[in-house]
N, C-alpha and C. Protein backbone atom coordinates (compact mmCIF):
# COMPACT_ATOMS: atom_id res chain seq x y z
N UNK A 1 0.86 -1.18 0.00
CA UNK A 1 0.00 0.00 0.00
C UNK A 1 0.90 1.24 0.00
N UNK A 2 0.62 2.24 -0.59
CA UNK A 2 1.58 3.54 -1.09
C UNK A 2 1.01 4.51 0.22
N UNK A 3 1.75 5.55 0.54
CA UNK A 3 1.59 6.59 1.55
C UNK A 3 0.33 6.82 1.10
N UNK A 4 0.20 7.78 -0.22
CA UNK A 4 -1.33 8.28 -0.56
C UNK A 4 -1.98 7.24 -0.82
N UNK A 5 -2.16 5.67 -0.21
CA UNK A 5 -3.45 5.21 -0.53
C UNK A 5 -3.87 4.40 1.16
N UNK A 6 -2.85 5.21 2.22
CA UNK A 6 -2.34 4.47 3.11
C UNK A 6 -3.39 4.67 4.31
N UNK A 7 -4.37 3.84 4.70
CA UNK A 7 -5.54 3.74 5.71
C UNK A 7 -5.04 5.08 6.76
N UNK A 8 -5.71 6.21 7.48
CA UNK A 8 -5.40 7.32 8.48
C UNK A 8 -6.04 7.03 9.34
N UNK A 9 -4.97 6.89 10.49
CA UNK A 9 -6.02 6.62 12.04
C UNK A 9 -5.56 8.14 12.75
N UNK A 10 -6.72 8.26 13.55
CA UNK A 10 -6.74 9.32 14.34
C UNK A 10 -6.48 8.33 16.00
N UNK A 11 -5.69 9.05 16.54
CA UNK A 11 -4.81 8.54 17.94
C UNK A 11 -5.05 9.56 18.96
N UNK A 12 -6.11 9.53 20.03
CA UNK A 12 -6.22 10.31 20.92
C UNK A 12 -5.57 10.07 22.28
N UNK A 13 -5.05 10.40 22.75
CA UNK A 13 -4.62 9.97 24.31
C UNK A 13 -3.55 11.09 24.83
N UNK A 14 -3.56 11.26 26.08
CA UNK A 14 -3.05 12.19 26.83
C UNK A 14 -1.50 11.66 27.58
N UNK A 15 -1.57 10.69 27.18
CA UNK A 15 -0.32 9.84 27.62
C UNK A 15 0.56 9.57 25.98
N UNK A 16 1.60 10.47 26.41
CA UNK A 16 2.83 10.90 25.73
C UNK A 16 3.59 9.34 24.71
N UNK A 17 3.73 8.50 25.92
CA UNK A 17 4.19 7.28 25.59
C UNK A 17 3.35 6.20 25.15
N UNK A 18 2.25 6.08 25.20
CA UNK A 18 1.35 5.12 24.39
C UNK A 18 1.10 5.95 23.33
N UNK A 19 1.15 6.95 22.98
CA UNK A 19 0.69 7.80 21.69
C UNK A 19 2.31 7.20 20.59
N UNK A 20 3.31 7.28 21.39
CA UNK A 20 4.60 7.13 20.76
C UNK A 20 4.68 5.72 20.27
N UNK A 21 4.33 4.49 21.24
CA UNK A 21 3.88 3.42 20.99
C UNK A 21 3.13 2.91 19.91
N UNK A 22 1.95 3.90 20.19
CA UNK A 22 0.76 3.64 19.28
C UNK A 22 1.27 3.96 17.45
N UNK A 23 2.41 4.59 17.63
CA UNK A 23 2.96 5.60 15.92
C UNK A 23 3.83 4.67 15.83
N UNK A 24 4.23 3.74 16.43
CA UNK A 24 5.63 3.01 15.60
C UNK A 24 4.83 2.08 15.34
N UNK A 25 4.17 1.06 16.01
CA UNK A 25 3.17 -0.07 15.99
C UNK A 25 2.37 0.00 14.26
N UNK A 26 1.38 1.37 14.38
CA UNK A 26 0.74 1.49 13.13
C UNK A 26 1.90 1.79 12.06
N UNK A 27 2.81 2.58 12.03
CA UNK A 27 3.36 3.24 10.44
C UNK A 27 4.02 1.97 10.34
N UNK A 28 4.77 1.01 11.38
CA UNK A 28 5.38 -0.28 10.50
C UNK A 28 4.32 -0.86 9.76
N UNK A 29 3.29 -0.87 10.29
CA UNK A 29 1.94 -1.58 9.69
C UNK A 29 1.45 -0.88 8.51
N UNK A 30 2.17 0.25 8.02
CA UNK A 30 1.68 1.07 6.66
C UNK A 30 0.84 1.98 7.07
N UNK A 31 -0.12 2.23 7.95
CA UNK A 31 -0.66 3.10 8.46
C UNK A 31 -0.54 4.54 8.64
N UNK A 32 -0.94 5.88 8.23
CA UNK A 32 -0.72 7.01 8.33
C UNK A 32 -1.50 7.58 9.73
N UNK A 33 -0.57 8.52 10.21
CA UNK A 33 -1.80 8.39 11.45
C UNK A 33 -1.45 10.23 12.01
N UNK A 34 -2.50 10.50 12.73
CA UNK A 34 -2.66 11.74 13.24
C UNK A 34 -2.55 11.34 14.49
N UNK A 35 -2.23 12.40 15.49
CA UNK A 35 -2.09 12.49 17.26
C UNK A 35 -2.83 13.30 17.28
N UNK A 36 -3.76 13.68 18.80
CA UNK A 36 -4.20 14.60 19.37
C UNK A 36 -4.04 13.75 20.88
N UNK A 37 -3.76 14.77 21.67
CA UNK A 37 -3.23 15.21 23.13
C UNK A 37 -4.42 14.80 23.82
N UNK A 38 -5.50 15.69 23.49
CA UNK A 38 -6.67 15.48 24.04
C UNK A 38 -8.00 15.77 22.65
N UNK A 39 -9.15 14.96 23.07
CA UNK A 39 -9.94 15.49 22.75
C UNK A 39 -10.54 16.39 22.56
N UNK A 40 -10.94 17.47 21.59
CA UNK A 40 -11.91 18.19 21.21
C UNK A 40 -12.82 18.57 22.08
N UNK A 41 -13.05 19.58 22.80
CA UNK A 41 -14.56 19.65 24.13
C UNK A 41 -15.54 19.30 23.28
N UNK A 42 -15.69 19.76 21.92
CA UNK A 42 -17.42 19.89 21.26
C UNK A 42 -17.26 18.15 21.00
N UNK A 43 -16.55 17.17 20.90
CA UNK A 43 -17.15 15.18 20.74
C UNK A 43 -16.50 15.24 22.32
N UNK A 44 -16.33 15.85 23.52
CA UNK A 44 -16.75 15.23 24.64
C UNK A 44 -17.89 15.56 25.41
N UNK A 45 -18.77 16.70 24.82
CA UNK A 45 -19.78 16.63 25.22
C UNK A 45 -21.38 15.75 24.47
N UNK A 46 -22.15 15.26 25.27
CA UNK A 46 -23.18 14.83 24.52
C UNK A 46 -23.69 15.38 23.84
N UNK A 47 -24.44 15.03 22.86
CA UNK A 47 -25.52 15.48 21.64
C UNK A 47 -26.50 16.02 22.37
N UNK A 48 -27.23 17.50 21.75
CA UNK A 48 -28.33 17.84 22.90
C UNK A 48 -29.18 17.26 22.17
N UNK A 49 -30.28 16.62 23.04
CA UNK A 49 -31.33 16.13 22.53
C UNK A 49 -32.39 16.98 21.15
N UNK A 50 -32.81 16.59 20.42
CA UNK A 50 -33.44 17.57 18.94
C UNK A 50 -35.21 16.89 19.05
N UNK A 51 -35.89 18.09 19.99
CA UNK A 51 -37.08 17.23 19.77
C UNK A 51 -38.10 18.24 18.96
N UNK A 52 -39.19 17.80 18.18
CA UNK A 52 -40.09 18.72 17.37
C UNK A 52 -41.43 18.79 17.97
């Protein structure tokens, strides 16, 4: 599989060393991958309910 056709995981965690873990594990595996530190506040809060 080529870089540009190469599956992208998104890697969330606040722990430095499983994130580092987590990037050698996937790119040997061909994998392209993004980090974030932490989550986003607006996907850790719930959906407000939508009633009509």
């Amino acid at each position: 599989m080529s870089d540009a056709n190469a599956a992208l995981v998104l890697v969330v965690d606040d722990d430095v060393p499983i994130r580092r873990f987590l990037r050698a594990g996937l790119e040997s595996a061909g994998y392209r991958l993004i980090e974030a530190g932490t989550a986003p506040t607006r996907c850790a809060r719930p959906r407000p309910d939508r009633r009509t």
